[in-house]
N, C-alpha and C. Protein backbone atom coordinates (compact mmCIF):
# COMPACT_ATOMS: atom_id res chain seq x y z
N UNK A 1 -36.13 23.65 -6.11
CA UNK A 1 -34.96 24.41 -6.50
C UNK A 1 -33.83 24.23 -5.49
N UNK A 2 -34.28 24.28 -4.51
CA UNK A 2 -33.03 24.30 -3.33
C UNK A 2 -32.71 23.01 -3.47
N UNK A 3 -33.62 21.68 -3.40
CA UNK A 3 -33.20 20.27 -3.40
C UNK A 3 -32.24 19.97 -5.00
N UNK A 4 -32.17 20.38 -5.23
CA UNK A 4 -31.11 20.66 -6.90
C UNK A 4 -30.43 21.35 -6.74
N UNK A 5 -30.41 22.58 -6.18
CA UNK A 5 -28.77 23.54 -5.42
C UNK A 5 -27.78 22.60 -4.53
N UNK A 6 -28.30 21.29 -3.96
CA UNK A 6 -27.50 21.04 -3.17
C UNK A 6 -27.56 19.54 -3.27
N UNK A 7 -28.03 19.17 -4.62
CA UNK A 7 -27.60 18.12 -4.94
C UNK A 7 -26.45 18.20 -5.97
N UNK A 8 -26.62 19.51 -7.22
CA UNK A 8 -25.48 20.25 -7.32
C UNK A 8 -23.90 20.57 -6.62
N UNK A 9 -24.11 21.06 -5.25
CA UNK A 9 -22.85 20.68 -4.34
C UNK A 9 -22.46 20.17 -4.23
N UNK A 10 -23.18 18.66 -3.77
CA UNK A 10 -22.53 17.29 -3.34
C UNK A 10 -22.07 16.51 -4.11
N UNK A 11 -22.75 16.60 -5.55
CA UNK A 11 -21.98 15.81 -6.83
C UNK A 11 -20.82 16.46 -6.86
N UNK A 12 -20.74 18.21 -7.08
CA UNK A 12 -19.48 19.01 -6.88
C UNK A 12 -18.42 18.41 -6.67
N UNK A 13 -18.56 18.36 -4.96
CA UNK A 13 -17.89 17.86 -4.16
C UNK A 13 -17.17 16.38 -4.03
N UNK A 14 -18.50 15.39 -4.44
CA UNK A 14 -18.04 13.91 -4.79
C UNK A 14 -16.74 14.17 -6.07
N UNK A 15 -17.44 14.98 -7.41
CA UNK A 15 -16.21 14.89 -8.39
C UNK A 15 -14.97 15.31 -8.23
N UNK A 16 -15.03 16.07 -7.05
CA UNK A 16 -13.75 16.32 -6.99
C UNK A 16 -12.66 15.75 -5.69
N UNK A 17 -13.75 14.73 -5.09
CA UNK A 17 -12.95 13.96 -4.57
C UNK A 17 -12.50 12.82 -4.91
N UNK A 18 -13.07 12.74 -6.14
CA UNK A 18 -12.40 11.50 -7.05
C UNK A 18 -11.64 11.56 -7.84
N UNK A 19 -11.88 13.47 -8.80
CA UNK A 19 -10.08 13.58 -9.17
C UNK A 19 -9.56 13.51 -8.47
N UNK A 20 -9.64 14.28 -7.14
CA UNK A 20 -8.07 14.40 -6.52
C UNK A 20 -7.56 12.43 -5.98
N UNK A 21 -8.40 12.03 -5.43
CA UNK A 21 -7.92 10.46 -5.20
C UNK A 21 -6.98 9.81 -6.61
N UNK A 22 -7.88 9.85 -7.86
CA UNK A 22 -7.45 9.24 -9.14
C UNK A 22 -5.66 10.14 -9.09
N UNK A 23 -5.73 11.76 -9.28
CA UNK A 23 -4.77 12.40 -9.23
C UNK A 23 -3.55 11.48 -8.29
N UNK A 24 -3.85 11.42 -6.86
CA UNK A 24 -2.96 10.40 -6.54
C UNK A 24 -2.70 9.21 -6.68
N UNK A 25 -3.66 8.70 -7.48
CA UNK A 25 -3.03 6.82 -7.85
C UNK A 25 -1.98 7.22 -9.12
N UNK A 26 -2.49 8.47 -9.89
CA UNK A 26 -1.47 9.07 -11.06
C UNK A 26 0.34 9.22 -10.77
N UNK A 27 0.10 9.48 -9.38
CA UNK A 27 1.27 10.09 -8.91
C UNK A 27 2.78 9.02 -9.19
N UNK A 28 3.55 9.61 -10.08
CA UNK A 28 4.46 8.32 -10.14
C UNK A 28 5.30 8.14 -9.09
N UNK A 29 5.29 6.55 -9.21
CA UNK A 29 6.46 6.05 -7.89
C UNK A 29 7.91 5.89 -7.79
N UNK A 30 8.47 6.27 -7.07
CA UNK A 30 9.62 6.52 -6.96
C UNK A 30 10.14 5.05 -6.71
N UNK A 31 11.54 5.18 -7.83
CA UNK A 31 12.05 3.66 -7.79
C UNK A 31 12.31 3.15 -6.34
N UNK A 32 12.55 1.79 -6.08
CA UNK A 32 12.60 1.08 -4.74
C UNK A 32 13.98 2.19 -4.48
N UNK A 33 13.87 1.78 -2.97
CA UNK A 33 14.91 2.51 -2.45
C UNK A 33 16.31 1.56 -2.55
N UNK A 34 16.04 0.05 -2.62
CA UNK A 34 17.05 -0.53 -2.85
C UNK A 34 16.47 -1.85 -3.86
N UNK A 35 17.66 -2.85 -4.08
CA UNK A 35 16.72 -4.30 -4.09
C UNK A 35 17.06 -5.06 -2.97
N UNK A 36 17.08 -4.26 -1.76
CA UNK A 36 17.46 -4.89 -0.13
C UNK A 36 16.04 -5.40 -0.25
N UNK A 37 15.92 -6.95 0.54
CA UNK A 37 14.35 -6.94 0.91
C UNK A 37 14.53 -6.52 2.56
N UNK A 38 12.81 -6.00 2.57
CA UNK A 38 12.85 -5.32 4.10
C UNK A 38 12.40 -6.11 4.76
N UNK A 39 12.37 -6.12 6.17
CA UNK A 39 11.53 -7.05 6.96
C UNK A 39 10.31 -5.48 7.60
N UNK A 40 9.23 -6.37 8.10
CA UNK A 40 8.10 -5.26 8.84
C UNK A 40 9.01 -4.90 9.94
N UNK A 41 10.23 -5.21 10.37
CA UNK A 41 10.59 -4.72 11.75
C UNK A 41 11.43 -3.61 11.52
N UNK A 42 12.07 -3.85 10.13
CA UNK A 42 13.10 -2.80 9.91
C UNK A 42 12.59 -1.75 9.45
N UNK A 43 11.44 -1.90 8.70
CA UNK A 43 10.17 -0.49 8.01
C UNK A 43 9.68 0.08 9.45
N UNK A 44 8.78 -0.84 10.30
CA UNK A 44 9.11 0.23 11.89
C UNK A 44 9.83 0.56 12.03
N UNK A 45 11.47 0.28 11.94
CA UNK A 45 12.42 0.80 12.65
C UNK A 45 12.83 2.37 12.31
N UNK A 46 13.02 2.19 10.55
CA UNK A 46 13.15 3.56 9.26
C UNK A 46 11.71 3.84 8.93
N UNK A 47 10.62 3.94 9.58
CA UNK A 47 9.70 4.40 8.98
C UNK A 47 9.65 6.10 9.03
N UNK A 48 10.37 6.67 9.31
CA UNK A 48 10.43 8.28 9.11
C UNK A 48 11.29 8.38 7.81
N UNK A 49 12.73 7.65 7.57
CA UNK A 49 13.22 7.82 6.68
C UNK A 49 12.39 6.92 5.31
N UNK A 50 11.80 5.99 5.45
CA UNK A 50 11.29 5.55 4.36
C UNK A 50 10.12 6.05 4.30
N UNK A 51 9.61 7.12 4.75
CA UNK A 51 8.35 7.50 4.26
C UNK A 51 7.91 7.35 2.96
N UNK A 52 6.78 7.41 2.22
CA UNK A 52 6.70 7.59 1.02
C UNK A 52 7.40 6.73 0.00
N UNK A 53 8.45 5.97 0.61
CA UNK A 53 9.32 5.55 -0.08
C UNK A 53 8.68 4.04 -0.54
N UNK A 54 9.65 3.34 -1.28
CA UNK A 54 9.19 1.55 -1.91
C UNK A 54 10.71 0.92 -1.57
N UNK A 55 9.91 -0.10 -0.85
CA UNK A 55 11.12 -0.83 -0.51
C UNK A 55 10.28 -2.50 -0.86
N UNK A 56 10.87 -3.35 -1.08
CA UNK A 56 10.46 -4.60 -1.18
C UNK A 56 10.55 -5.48 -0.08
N UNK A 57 9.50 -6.49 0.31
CA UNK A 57 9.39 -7.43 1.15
C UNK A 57 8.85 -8.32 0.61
N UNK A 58 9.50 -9.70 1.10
CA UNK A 58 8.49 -10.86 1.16
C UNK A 58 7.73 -11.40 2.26
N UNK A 59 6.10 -11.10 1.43
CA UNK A 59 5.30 -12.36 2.52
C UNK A 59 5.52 -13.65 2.92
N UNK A 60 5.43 -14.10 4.32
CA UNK A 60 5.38 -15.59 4.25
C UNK A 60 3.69 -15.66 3.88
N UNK A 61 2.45 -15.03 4.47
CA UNK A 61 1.43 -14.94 4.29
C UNK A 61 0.88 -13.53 4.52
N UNK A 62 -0.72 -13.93 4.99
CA UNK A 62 -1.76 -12.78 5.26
C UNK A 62 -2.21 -13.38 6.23
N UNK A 63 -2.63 -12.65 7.27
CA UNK A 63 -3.62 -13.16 8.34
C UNK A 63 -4.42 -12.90 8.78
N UNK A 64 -6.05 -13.68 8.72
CA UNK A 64 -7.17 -13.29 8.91
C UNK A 64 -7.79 -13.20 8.02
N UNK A 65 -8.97 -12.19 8.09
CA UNK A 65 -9.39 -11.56 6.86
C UNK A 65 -9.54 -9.99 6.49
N UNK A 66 -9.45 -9.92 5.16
CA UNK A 66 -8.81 -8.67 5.15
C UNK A 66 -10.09 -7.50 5.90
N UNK A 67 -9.44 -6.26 5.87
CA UNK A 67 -10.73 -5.67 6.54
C UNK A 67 -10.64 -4.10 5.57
N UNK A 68 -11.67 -3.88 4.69
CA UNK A 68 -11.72 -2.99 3.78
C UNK A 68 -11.82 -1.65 4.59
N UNK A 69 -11.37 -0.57 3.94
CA UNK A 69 -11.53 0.76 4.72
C UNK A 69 -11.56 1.63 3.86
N UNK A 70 -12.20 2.76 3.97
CA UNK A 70 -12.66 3.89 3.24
C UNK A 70 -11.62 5.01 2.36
N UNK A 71 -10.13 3.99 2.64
CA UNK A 71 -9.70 4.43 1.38
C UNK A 71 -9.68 3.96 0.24
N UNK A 72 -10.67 2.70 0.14
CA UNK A 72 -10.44 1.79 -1.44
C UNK A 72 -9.57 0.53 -0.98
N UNK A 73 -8.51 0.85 0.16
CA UNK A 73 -7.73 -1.06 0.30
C UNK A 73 -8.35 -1.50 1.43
N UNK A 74 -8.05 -2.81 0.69
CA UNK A 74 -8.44 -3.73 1.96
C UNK A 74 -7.23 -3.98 2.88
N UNK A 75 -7.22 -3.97 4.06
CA UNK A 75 -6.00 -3.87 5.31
C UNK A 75 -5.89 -5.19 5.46
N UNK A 76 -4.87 -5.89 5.71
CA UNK A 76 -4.44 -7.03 5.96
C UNK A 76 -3.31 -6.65 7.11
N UNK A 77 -2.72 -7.89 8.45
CA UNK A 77 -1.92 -8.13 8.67
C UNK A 77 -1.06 -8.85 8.44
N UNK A 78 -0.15 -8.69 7.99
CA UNK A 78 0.73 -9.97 7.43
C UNK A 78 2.25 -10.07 8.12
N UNK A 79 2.68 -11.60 7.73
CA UNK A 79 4.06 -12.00 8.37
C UNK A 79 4.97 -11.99 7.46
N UNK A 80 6.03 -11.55 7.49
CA UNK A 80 7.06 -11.35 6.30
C UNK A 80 8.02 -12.89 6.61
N UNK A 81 8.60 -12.94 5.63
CA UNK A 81 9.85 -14.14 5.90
C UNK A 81 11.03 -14.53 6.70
N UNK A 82 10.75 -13.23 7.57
CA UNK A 82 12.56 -13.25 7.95
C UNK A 82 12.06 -14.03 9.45
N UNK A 83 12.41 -14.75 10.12
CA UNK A 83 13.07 -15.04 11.29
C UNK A 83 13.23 -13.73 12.92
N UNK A 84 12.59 -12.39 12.45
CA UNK A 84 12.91 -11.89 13.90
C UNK A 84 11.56 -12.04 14.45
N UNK A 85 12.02 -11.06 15.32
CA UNK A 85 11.50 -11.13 16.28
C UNK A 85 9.85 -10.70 16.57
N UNK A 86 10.12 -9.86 15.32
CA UNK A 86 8.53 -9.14 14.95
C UNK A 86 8.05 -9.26 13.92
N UNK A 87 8.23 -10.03 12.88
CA UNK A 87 7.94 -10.41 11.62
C UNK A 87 6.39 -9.95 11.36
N UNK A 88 5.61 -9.14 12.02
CA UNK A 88 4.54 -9.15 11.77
C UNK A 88 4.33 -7.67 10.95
N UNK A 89 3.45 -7.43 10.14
CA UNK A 89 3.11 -5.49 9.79
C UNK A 89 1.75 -5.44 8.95
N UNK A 90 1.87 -4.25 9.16
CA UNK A 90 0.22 -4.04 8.08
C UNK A 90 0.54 -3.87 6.85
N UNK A 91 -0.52 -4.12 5.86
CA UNK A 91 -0.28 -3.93 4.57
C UNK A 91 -1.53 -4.10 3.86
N UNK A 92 -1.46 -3.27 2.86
CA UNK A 92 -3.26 -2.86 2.43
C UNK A 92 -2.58 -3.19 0.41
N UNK A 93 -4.21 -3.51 0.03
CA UNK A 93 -3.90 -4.07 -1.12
C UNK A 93 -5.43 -3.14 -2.29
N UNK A 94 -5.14 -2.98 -3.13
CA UNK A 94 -6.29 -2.71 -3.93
C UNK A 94 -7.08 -3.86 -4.30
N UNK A 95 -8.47 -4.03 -4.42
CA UNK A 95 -8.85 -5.50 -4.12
C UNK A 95 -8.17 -6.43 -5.83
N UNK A 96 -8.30 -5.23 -6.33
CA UNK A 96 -7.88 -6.13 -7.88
C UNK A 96 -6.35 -6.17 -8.23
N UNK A 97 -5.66 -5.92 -7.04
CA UNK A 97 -3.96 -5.69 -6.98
C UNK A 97 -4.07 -7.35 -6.25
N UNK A 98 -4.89 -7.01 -5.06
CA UNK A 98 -4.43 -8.24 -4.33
C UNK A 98 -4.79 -10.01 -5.00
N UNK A 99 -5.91 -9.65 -5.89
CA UNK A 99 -6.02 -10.94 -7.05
C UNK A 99 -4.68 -10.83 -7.93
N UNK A 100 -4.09 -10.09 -8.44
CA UNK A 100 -3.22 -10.05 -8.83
C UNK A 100 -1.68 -10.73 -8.42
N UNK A 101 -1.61 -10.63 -6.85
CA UNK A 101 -0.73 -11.00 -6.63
C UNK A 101 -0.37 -12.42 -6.45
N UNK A 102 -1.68 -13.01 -6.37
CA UNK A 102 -1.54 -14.31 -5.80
C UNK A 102 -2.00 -15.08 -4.29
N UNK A 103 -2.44 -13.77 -3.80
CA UNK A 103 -2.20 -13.99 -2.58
C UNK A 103 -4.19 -14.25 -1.97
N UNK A 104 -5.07 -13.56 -2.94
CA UNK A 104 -6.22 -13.82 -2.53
C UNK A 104 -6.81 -14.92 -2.37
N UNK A 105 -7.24 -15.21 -1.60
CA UNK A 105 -8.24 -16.73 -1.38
C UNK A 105 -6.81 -17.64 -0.49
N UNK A 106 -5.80 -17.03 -0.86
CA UNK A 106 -4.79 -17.80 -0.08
C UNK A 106 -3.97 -17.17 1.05
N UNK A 107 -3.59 -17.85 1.94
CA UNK A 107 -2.95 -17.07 3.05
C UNK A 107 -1.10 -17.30 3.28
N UNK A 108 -1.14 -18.51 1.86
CA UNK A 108 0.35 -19.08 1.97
C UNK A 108 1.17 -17.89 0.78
N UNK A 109 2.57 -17.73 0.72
CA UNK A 109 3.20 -17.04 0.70
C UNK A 109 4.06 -18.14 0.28
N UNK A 110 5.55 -17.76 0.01
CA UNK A 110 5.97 -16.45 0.19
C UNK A 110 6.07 -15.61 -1.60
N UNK A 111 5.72 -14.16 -1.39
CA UNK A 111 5.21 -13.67 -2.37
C UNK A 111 6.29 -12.00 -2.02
N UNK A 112 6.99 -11.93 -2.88
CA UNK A 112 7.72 -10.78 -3.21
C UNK A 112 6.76 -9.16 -3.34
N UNK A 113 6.93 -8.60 -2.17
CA UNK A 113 5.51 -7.52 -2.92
C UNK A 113 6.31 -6.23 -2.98
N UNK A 114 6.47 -5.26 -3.73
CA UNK A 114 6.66 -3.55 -3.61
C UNK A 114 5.85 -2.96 -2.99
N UNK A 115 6.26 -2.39 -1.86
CA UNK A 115 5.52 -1.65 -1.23
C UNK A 115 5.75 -0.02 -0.72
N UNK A 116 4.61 0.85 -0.84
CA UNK A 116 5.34 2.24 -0.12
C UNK A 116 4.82 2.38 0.83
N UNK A 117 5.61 2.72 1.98
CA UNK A 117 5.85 2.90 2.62
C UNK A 117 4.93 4.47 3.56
N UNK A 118 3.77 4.33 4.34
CA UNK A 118 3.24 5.58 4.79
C UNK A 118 3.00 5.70 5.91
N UNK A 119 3.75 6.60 6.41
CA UNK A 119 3.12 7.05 7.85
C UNK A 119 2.15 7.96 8.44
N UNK A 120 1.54 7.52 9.29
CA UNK A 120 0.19 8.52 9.37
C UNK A 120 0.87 9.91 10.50
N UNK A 121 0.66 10.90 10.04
CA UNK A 121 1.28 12.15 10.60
C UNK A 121 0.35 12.50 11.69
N UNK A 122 -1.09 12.34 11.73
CA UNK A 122 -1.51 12.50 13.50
C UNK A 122 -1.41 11.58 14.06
N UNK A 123 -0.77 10.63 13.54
CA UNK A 123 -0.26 9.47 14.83
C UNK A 123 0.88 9.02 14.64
N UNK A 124 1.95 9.69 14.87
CA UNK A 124 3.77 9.09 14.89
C UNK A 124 3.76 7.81 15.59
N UNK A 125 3.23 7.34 17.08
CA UNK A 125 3.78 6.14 17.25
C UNK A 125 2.62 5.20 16.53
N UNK A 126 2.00 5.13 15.65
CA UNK A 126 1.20 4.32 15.19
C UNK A 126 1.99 3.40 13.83
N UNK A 127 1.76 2.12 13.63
CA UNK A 127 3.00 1.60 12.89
C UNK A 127 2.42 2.22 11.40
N UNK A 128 3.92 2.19 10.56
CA UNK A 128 3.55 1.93 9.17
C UNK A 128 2.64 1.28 8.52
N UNK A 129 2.20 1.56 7.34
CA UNK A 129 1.32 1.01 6.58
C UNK A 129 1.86 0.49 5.10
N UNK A 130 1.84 -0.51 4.75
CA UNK A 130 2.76 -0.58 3.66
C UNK A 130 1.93 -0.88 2.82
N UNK A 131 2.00 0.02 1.42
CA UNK A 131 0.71 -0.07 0.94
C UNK A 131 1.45 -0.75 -0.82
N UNK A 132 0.67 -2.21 -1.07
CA UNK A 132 1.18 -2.64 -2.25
C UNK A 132 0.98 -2.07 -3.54
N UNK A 133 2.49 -1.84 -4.28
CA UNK A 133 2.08 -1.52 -5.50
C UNK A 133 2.27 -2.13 -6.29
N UNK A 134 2.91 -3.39 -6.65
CA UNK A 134 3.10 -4.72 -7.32
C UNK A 134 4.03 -5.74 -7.27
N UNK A 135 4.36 -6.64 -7.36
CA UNK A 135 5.21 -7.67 -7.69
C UNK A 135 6.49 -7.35 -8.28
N UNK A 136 6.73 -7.20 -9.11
CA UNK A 136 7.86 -6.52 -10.47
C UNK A 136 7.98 -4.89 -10.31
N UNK A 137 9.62 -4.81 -10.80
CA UNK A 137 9.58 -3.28 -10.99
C UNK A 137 10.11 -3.39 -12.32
N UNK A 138 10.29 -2.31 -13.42
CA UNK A 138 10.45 -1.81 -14.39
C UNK A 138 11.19 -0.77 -14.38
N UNK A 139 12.66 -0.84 -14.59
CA UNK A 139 13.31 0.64 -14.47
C UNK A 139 13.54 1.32 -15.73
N UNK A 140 13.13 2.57 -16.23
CA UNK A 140 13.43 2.92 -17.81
C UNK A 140 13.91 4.80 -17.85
N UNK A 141 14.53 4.89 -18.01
CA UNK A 141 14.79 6.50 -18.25
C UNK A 141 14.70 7.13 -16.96
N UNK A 142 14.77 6.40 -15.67
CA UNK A 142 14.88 6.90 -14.43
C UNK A 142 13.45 7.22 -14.05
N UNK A 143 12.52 6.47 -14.59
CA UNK A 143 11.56 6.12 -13.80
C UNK A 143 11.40 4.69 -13.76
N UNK A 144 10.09 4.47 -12.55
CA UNK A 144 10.24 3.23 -12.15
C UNK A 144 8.44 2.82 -12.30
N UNK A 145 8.21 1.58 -12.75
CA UNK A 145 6.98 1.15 -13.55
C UNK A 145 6.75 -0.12 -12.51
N UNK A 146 5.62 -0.38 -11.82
CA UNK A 146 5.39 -0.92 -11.50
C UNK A 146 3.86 -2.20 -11.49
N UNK A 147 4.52 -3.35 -11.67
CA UNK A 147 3.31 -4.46 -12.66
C UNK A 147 3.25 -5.51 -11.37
N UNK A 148 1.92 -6.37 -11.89
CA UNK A 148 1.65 -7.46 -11.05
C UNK A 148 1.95 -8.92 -11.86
């Protein structure tokens, strides 16, 4: 009886950490903030003001291999296109986003990605995370739709 009370809990508990996760992939995205493309140096630079936000960058690539983490993406470092000085940033992909984009099995670029923009709040100086939400945007009735 007790080993069923608290296998009871933990399913509980599992289901409802998978609505609330699903609840946030639900969450709609707010159109890009511009069609500026960003570089990773300038998302460090505005990463308080672009929180949350979608701004677009292009990859030149990915580097390494990716390294999965217990939120569902796989973490990548990657180099954006521009020429400064820091061209480098993180960026995490859903594994069936990142087949999507083009970019799996390959490390060459350059690949246009939407990304939002998150900062981790117990760690301010820790960099952004730019987390992909597709290739293409879709603007319709003042929302914004985003496809691979």
């Amino acid at each position: 009886m007790k080993a069923l009370f608290i296998s009871v809990l933990v399913s509980g508990a599992f289901c409802s950490l998978l609505f609330a996760a699903e609840k946030e992939a639900r969450k709609p995205l707010p159109a890009p903030v511009s069609e500026k493309t960003y570089t990773f140096q300038q998302i460090e630079e505005q990463k308080v003001e672009l929180k949350n936000k979608v701004v677009r960058v292009e990859l030149a690539r990915l580097l390494g291999e990716g390294v999965p983490k217990g939120d569902g993406l796989i973490h990548y470092i990657a180099k954006d296109t521009s020429k400064s000085a820091t061209p480098y940033g993180q960026i995490a992909f859903a594994k069936e986003d990142l087949e999507k984009s083009g970019l799996a099995g390959s490390t060459k670029g350059p690949v246009t990605v939407y990304v939002r923009v998150h900062v981790f709040e117990e760690q301010k100086s820790a960099a952004a995370l730019c987390i992909a939400v597709g290739t293409r945007v879709a603007l319709a009735e003042g929302k914004a739709v985003y496809s691979w």
